[in-house]
C-alpha atoms as a PDB file:
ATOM      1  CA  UNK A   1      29.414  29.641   5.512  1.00  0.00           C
ATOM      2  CA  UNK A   2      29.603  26.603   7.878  1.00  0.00           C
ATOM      3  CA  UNK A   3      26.026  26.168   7.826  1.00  0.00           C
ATOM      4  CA  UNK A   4      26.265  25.827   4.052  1.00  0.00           C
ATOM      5  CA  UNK A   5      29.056  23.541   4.151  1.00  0.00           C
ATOM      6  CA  UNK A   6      27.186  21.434   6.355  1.00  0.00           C
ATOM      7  CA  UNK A   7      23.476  21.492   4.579  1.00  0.00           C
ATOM      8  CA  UNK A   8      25.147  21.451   1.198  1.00  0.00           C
ATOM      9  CA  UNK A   9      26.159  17.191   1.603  1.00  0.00           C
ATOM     10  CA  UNK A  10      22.653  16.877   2.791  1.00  0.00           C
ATOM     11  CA  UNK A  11      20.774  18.544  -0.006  1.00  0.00           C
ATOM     12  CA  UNK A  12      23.323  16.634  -3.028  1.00  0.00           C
ATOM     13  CA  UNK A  13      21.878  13.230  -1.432  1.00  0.00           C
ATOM     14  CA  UNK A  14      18.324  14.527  -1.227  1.00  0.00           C
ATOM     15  CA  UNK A  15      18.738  14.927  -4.810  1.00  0.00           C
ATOM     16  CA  UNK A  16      20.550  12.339  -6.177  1.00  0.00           C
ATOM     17  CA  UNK A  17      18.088   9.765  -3.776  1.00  0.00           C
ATOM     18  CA  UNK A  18      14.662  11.672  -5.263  1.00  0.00           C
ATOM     19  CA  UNK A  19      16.316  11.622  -8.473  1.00  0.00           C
ATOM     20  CA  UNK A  20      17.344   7.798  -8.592  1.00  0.00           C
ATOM     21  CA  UNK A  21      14.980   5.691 -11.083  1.00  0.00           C
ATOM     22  CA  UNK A  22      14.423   2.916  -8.393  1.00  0.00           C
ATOM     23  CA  UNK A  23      13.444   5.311  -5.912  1.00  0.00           C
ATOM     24  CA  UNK A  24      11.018   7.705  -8.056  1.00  0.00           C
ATOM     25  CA  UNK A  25       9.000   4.065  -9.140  1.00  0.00           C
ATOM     26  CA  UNK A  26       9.100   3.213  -5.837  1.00  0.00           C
ATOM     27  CA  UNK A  27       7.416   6.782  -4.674  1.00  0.00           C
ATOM     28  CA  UNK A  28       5.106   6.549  -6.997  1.00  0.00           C
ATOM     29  CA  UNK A  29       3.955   3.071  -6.266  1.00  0.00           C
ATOM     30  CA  UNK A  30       3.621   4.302  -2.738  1.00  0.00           C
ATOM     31  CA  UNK A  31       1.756   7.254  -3.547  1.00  0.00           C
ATOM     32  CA  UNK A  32      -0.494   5.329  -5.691  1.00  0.00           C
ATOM     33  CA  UNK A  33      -1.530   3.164  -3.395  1.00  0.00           C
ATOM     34  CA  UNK A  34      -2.098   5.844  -0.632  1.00  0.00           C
ATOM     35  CA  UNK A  35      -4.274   7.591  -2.908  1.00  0.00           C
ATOM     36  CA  UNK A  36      -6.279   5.373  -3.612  1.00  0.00           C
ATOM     37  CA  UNK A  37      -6.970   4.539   0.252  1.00  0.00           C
ATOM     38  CA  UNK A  38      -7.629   8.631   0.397  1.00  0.00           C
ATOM     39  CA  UNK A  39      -9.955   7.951  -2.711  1.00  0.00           C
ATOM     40  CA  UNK A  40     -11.958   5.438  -0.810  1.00  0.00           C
ATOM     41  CA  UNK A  41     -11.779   6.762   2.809  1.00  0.00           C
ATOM     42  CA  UNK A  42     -13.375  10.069   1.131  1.00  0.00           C
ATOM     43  CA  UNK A  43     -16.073   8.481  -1.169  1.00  0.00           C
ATOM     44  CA  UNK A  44     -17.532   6.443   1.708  1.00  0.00           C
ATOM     45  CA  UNK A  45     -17.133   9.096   4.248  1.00  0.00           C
ATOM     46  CA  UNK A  46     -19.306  10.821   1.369  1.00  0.00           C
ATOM     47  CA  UNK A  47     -21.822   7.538   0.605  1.00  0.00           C
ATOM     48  CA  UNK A  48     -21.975   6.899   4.090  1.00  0.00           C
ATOM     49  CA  UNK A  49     -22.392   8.926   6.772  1.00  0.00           C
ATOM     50  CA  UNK A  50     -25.354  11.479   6.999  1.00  0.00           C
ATOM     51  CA  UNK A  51     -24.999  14.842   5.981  1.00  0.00           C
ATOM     52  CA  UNK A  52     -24.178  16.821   9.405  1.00  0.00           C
ATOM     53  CA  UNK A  53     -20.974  14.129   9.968  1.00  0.00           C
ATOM     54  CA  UNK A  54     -19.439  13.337  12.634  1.00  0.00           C
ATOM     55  CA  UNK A  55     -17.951  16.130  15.393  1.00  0.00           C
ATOM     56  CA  UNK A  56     -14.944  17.164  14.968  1.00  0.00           C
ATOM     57  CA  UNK A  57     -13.002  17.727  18.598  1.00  0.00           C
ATOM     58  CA  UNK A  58     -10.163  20.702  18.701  1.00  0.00           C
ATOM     59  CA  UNK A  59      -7.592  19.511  20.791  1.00  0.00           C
ATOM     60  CA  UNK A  60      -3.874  20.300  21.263  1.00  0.00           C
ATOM     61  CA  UNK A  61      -2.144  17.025  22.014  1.00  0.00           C
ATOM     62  CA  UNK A  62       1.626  18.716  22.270  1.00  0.00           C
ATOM     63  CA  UNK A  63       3.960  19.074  19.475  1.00  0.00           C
ATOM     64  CA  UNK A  64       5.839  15.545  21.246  1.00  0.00           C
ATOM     65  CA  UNK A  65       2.805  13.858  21.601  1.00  0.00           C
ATOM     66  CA  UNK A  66       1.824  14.333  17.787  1.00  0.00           C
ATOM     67  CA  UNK A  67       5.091  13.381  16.964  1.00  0.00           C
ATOM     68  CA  UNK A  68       5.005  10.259  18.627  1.00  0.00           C
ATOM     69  CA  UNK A  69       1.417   9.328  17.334  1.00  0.00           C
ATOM     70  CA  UNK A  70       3.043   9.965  13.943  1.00  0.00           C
ATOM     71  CA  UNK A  71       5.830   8.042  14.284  1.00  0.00           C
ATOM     72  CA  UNK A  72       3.968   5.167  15.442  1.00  0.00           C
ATOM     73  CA  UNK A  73       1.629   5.192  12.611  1.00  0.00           C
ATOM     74  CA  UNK A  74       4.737   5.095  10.427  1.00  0.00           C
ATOM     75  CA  UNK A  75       6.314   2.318  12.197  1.00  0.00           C
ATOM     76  CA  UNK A  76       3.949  -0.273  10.278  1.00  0.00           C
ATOM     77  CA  UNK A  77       4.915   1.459   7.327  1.00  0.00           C
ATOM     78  CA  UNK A  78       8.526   1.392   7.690  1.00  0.00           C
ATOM     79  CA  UNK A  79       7.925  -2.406   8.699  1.00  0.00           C
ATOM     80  CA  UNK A  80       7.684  -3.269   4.696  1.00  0.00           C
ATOM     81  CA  UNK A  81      11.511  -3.302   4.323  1.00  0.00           C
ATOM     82  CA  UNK A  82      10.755  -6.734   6.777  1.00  0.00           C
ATOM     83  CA  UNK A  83       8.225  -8.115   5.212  1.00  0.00           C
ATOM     84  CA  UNK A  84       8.734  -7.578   1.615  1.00  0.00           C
ATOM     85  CA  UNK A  85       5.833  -5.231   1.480  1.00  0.00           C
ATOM     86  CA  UNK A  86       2.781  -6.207   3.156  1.00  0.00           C
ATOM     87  CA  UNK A  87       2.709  -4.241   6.170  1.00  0.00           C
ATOM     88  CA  UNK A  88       3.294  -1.068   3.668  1.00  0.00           C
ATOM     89  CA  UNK A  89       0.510  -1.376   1.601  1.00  0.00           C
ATOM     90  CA  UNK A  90      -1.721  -2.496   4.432  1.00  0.00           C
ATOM     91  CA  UNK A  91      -1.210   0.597   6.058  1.00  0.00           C
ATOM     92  CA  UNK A  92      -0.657   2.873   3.257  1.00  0.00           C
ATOM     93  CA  UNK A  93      -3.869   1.889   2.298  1.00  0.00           C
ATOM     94  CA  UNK A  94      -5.606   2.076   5.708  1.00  0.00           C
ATOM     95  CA  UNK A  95      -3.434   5.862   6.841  1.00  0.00           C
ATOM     96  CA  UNK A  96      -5.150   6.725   3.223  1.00  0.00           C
ATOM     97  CA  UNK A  97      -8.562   5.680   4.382  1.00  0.00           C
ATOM     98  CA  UNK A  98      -8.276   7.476   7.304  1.00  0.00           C
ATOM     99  CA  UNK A  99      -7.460  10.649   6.013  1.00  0.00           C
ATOM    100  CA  UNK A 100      -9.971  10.411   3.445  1.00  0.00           C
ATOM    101  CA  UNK A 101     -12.495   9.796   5.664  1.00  0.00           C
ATOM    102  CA  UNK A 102     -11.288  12.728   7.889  1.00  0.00           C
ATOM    103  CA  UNK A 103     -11.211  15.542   5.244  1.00  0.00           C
ATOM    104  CA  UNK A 104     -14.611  14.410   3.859  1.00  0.00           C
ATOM    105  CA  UNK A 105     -16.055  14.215   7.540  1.00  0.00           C
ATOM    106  CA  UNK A 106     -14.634  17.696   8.345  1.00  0.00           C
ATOM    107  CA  UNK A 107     -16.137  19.015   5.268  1.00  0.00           C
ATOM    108  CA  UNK A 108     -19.512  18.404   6.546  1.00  0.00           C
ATOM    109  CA  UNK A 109     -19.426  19.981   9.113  1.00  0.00           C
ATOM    110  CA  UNK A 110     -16.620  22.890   8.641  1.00  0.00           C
ATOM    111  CA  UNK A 111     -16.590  23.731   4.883  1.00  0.00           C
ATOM    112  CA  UNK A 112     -13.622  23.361   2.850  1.00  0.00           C
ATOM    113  CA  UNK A 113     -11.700  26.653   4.048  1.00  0.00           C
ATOM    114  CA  UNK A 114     -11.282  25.304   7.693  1.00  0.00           C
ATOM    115  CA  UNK A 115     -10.421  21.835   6.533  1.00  0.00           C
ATOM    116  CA  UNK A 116      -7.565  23.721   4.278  1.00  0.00           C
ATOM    117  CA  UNK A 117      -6.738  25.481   7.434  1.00  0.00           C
ATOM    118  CA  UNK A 118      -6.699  22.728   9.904  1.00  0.00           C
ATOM    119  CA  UNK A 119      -5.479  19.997   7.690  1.00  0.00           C
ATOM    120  CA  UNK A 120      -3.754  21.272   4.998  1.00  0.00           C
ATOM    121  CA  UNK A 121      -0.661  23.218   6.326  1.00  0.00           C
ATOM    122  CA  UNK A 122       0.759  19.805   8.624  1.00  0.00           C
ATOM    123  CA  UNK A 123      -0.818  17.694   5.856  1.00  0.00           C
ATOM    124  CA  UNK A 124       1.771  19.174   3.005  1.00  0.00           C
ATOM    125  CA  UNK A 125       4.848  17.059   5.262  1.00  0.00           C
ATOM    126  CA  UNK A 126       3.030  14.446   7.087  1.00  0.00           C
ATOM    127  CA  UNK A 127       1.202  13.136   3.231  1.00  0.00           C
ATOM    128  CA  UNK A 128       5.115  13.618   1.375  1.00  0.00           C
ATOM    129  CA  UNK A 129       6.692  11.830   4.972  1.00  0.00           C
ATOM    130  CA  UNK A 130       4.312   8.882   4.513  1.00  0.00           C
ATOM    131  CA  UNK A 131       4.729   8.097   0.771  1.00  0.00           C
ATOM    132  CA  UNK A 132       8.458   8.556   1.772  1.00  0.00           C
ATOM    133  CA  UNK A 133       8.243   5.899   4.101  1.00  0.00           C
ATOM    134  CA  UNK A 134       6.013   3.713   2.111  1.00  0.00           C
ATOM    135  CA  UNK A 135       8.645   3.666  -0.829  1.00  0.00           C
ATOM    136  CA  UNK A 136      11.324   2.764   1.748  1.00  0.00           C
ATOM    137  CA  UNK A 137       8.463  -0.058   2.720  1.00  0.00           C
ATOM    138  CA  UNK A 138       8.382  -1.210  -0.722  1.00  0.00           C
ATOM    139  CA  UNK A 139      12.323  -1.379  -1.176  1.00  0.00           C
ATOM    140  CA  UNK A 140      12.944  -4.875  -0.108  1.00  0.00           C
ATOM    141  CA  UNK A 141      10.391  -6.124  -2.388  1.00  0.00           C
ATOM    142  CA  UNK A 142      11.625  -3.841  -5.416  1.00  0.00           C
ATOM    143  CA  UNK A 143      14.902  -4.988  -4.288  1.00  0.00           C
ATOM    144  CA  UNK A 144      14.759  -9.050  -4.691  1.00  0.00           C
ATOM    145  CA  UNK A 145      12.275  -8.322  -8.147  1.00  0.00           C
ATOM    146  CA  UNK A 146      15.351  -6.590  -9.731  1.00  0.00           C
ATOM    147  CA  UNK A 147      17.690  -9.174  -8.993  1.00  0.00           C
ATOM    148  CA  UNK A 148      14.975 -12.195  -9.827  1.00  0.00           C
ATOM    149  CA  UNK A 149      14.482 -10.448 -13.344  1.00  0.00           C
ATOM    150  CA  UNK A 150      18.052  -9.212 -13.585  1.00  0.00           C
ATOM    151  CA  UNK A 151      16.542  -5.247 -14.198  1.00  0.00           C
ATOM    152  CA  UNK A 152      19.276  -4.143 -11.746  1.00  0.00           C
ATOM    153  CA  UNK A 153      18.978  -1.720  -9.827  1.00  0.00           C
ATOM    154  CA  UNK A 154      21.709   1.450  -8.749  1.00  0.00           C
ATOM    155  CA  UNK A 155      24.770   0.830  -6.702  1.00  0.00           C
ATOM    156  CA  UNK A 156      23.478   3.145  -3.983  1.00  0.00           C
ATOM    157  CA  UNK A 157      20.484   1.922  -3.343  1.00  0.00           C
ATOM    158  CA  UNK A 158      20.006   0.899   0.267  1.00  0.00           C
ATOM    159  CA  UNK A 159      21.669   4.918   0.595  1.00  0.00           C
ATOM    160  CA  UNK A 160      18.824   6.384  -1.368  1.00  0.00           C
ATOM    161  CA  UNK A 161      16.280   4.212   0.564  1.00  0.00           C
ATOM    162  CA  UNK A 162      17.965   5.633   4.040  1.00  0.00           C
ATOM    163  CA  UNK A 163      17.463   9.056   2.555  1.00  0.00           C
ATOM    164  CA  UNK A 164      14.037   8.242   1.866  1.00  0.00           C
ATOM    165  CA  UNK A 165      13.922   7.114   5.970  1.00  0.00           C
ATOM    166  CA  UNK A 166      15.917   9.653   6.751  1.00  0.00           C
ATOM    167  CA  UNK A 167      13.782  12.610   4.651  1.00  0.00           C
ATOM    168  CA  UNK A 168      10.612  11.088   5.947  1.00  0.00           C
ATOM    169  CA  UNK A 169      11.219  11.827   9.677  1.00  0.00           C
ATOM    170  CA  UNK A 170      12.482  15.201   9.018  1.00  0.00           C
ATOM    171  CA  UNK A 171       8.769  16.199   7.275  1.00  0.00           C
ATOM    172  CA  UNK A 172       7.166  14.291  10.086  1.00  0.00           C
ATOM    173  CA  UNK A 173       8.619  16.172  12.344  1.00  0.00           C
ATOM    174  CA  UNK A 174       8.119  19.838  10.768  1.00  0.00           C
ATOM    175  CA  UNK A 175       4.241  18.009  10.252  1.00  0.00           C
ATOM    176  CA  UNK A 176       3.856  17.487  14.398  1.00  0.00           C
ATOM    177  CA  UNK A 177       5.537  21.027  14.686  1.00  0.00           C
ATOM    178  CA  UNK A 178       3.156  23.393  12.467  1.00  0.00           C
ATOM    179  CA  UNK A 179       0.265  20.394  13.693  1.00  0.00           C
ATOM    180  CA  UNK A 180       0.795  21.171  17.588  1.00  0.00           C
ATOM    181  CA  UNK A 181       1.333  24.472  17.276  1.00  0.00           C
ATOM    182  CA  UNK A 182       0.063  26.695  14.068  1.00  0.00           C
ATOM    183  CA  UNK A 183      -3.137  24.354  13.507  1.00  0.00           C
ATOM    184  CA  UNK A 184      -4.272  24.445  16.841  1.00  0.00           C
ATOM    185  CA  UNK A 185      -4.249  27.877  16.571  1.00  0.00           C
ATOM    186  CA  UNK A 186      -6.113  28.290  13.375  1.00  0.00           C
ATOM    187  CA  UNK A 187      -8.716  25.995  14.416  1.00  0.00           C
ATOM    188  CA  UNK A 188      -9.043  28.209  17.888  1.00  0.00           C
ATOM    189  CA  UNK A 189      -9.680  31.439  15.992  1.00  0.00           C
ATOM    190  CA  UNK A 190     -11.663  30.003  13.371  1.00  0.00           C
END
C-alpha cells in the first residue's frame, strides 16, 4: 500500500512525459539519428573488416564500474541541453556507430545467439536510456524553434524533459546491473 502510493506519482509523470507531443518528436528525432549511426557502425563493420573480426574479450568490469562508463558516455549526450544540440547528435551518432560496429563484429565471430545473449538483455535499457537522453539533448534546441515559429510547446515541458533525465538514469542503471552481473555470466557459460 505505501509502496503504491509512492510509485503511483512516479508512473502518472512517466506517462504524461512519454505521452507529451514535444517529447515523443523529440524521441523520435533522437532515435532516428542513433539508428542511423547503428546503421552505419554495422554496414562498415560488415564492408570492412575481414570475415573472422575482431576478438571479442569477456570481462567483468563491476556493476559500478559499468555504470560509471555509462554515465560518462551519456554525459556528452546530456550536454545538448547546453549547446542547443550538437554535442547530442555528435554522440548519438558516434554511441550508434559503436554499437553497430560491435554487434556486427561479435557476429563474426560468435553467431547471432551469443550476441542476443551478451548484448541484448543490458542493451533493451542502455539503447531506450540513450535515446532518452538524446531527446533531453535535443530539448533546448526544440525549445527556442517553438518559440521562433510560435508552434508552442506544453506548459510542462522542462518537467517532461527532467523525466526524460530522470527515466534515462534509472534504465542505465538496471543496463550496468543485468550488464555486470547476468551478461557476464551468459558469456562465461556460453
Amino acid at each position: 500500500m505505501v509502496v503504491a502510493k509512492l510509485v503511483r506519482p512516479a508512473l502518472s509523470a512517466l506517462v504524461n512525459s512519454f505521452t507529451s507531443k514535444s517529447v515523443k518528436i523529440l524521441l523520435s528525432i533522437s532515435g532516428l539519428v542513433y539508428s542511423a549511426g547503428w546503421i552505419v557502425g554495422f554496414l562498415s563493420c560488415k564492408l570492412f573488416l575481414p570475415p573472422e573480426g575482431p576478438i571479442v574479450p569477456i570481462h567483468n568490469s563491476g556493476v559500478i564500474q559499468i555504470l560509471v562508463h555509462n554515465l560518462r558516455a551519456g554525459a556528452p549526450i546530456l550536454a545538448g541541453v547546453a549547446t542547443f544540440g550538437f554535442t547530442t547528435f555528435f554522440f548519438l551518432i558516434m554511441n550508434g556507430i559503436v554499437a553497430g560496429f560491435a554487434a556486427a563484429s561479435a557476429q563474426k565471430v560468435m553467431g547471432w545467439e551469443q550476441v542476443c545473449l551478451r548484448i541484448l538483455p543490458h542493451g533493451l535499457f542502455e539503447i531506450p536510456a540513450t535515446v532518452a537522453w538524446g531527446a533531453a539533448g535535443f530539448s533546448s534546441v526544440w525549445w527556442v524553434l517553438t518559440r521562433m515559429f510560435d508552434i508552442g510547446v506544453e506548459e510542462k515541458f522542462w518537467h517532461h524533459v527532467l523525466v526524460l533525465i530522470a527515466a534515462g538514469g534509472i534504465l542505465l542503471a538496471i543496463a550496468a546491473v543485468i550488464e555486470g552481473a547476468i551478461t557476464y555470466r551468459f558469456a562465461l557459460n556460453s
